[in-house]
Structure formats: structure tokens, C-alpha cells
C-alpha atoms as a PDB file:
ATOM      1  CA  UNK A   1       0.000   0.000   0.000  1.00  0.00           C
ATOM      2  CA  UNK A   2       3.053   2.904   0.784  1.00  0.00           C
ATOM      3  CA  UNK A   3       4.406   1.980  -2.333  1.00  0.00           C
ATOM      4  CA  UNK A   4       1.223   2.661  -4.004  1.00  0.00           C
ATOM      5  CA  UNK A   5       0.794   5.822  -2.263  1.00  0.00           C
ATOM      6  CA  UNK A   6       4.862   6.751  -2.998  1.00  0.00           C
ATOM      7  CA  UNK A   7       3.770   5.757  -6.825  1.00  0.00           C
ATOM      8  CA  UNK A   8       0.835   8.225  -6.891  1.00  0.00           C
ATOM      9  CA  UNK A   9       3.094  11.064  -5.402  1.00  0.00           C
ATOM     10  CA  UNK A  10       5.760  10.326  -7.892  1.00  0.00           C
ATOM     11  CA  UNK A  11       3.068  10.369 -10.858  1.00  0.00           C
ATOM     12  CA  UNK A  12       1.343  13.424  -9.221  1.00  0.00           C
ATOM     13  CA  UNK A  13       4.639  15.719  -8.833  1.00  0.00           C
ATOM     14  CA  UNK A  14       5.692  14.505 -12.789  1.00  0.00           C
ATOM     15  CA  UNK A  15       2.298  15.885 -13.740  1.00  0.00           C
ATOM     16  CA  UNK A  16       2.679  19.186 -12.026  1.00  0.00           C
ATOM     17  CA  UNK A  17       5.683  20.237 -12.497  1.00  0.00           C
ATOM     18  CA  UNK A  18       6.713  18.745 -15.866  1.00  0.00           C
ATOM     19  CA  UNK A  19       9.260  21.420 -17.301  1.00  0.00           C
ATOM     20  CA  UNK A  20      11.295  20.341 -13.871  1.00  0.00           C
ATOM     21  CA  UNK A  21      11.748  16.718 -14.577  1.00  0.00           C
ATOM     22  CA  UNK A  22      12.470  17.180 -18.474  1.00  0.00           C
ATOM     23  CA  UNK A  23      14.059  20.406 -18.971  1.00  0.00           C
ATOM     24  CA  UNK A  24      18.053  19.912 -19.139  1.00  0.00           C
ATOM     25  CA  UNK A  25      20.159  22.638 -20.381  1.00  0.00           C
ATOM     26  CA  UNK A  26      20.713  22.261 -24.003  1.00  0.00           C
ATOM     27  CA  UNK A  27      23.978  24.538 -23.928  1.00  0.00           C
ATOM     28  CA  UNK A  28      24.813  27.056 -26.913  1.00  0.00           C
ATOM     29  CA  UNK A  29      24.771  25.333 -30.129  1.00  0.00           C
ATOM     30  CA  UNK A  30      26.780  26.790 -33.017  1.00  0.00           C
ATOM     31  CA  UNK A  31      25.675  26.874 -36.220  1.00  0.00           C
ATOM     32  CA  UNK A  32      27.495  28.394 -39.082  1.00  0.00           C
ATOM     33  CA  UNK A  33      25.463  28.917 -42.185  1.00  0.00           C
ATOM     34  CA  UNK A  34      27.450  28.542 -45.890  1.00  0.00           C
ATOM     35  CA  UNK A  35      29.131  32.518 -46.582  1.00  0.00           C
ATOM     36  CA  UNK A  36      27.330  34.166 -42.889  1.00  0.00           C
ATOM     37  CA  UNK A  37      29.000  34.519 -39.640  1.00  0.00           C
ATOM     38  CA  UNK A  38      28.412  31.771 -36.924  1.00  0.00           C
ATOM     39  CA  UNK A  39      24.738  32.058 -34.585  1.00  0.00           C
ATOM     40  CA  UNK A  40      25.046  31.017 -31.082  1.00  0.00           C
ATOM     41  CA  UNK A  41      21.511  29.553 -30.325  1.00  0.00           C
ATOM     42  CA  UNK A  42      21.325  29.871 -26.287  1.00  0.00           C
ATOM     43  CA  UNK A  43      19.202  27.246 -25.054  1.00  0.00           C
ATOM     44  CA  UNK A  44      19.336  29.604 -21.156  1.00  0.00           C
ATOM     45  CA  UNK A  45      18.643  32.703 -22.640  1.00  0.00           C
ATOM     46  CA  UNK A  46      15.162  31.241 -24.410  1.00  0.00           C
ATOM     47  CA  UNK A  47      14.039  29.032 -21.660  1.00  0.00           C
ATOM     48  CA  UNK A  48      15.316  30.771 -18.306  1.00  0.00           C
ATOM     49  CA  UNK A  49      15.142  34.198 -19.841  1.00  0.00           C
ATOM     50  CA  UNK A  50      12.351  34.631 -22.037  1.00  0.00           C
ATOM     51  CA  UNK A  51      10.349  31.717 -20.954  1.00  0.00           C
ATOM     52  CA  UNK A  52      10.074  29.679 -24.268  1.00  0.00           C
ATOM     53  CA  UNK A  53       8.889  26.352 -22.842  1.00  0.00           C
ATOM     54  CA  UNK A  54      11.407  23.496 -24.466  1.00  0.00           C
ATOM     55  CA  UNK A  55       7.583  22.301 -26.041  1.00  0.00           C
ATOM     56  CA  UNK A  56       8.005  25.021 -28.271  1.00  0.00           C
ATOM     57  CA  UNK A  57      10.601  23.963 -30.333  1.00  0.00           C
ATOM     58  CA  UNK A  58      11.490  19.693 -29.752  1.00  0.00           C
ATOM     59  CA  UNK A  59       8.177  18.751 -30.743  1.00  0.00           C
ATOM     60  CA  UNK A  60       7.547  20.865 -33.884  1.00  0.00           C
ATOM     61  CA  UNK A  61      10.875  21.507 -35.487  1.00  0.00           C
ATOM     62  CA  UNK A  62      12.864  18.597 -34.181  1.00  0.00           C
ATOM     63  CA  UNK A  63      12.461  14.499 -33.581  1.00  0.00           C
ATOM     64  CA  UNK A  64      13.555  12.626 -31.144  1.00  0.00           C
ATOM     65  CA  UNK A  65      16.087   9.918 -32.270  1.00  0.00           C
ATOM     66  CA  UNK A  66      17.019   8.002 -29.028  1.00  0.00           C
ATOM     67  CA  UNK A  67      17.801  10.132 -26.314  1.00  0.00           C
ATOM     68  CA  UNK A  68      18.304  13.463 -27.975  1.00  0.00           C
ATOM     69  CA  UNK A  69      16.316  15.469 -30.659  1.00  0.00           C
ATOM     70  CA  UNK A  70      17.294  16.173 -34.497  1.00  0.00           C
ATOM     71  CA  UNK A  71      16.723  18.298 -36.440  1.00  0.00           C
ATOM     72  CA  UNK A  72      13.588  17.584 -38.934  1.00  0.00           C
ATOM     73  CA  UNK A  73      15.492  17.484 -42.329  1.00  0.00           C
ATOM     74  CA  UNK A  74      12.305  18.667 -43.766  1.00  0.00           C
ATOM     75  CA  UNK A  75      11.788  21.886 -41.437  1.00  0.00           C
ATOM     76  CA  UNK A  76      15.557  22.977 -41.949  1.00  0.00           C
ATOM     77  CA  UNK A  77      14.423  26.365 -43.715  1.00  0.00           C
ATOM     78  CA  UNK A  78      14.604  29.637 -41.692  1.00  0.00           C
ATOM     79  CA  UNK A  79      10.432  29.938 -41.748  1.00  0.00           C
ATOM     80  CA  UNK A  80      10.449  26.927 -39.598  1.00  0.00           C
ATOM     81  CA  UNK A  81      13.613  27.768 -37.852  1.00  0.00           C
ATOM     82  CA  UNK A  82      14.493  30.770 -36.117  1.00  0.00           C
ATOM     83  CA  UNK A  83      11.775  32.799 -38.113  1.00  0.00           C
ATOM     84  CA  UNK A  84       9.190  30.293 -36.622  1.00  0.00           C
ATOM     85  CA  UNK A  85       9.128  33.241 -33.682  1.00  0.00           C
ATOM     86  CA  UNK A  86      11.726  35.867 -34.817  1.00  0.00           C
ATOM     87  CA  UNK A  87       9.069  37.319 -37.391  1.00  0.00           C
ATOM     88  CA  UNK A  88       8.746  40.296 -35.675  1.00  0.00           C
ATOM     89  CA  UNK A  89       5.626  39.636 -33.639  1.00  0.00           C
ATOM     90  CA  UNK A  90       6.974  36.878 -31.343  1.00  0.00           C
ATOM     91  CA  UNK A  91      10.444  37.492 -31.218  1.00  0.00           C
ATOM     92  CA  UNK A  92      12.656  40.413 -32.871  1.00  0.00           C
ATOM     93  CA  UNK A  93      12.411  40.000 -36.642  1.00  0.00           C
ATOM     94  CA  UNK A  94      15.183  38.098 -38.146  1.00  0.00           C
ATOM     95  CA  UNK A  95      15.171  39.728 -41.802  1.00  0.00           C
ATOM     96  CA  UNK A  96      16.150  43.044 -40.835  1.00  0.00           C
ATOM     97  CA  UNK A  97      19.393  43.852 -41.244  1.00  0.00           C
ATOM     98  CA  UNK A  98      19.870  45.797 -37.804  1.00  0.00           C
ATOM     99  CA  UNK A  99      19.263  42.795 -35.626  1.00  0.00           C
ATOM    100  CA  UNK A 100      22.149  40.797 -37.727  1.00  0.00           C
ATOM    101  CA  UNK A 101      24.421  40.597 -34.706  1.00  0.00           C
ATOM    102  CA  UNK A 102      21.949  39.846 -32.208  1.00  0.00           C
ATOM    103  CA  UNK A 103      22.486  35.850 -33.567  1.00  0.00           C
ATOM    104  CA  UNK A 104      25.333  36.282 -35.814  1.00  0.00           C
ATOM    105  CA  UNK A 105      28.285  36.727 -34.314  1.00  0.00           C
ATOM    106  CA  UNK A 106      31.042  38.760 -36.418  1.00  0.00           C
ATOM    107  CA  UNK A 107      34.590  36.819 -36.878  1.00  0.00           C
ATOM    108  CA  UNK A 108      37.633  38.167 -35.947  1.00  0.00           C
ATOM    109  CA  UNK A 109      39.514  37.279 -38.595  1.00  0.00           C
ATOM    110  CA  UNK A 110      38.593  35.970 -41.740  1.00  0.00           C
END
């Protein structure tokens, strides 16, 4: 009978709090588009700053292949990307040329 109980608190505190028990800091990933300068994606800054629930992104853009998410080769354009919210309305708009360096991050030498 405990263990029944223990299994319905365990089940109960999963349901409640379920950004705790999944969310695991993804890091900066690097990504350096052919002829641009690298983008630092910050996993912190979108979750622990601006709040983007890890929902948001791992179960539209990406697929889970074992025990990490890929990329969907078929979402791999920038609408379904970082334009998905950086349109302007969600996020800072990604096409003008004044937020360039917000992502992009300028070499040093080339």
C-alpha cells in the first residue's frame, strides 16, 4: 500500500511540475550557415530568460532519435527555424538587417 501511495506522489509531482523533470540545459549550439558569420543559439537565454517552454521547439521543429532530438530534415528552412518566432511579432524579426548581430556573431579574422 506505501508503495502505491509513494507511486501516486511520484506520478502526481511529474504531472505538475513537468518542465522540472524534463528540462536539461541544451547549452549554446553553433551553427554556421554557408558565406554568414556563426549564430550562437542559447538554449538559457530562451528558456530561463524569455520563458520559451522546451515544447516550443522539440516537438515541432525537431524528432527525437534516441535520447536526444534532431533536427527535422524537412523543417531545416529559416520559416520553420528561427523565423518560426523571430518574425517580428513573437520574437525580434530576423530579416532586418539591424538585428544581424543579435544571432550572428562577427569573426575576428577571416
Amino acid at each position: 500500500m506505501m508503495v502505491r501511495k509513494l507511486g501516486f506522489l511520484v506520478l502526481f509531482a511529474m504531472l505538475c511540475i513537468p518542465d522540472v523533470i524534463i528540462a536539461q540545459s541544451g547549452g549554446d549550439l553553433r551553427f554556421t550557415p554557408s558565406g554568414m558569420d556563426p549564430i550562437i543559439f542559447s538554449h538559457d537565454h530562451h528558456t530561463k530568460v524569455k520563458g520559451v517552454r522546451c515544447m516550443a521547439c522539440h516537438f515541432q521543429m525537431f524528432e527525437k532519435t534516441g535520447k536526444s532530438y534532431q533536427m527535422k530534415r524537412e523543417k531545416l528552412t529559416k520559416k520553420d527555424f528561427c523565423e518560426h518566432c523571430h518574425n517580428g511579432m513573437k520574437g525580434f524579426d530576423a530579416q532586418s538587417t539591424k538585428n544581424c548581430t543579435r544571432c550572428h556573431l562577427p569573426q575576428r579574422s577571416r
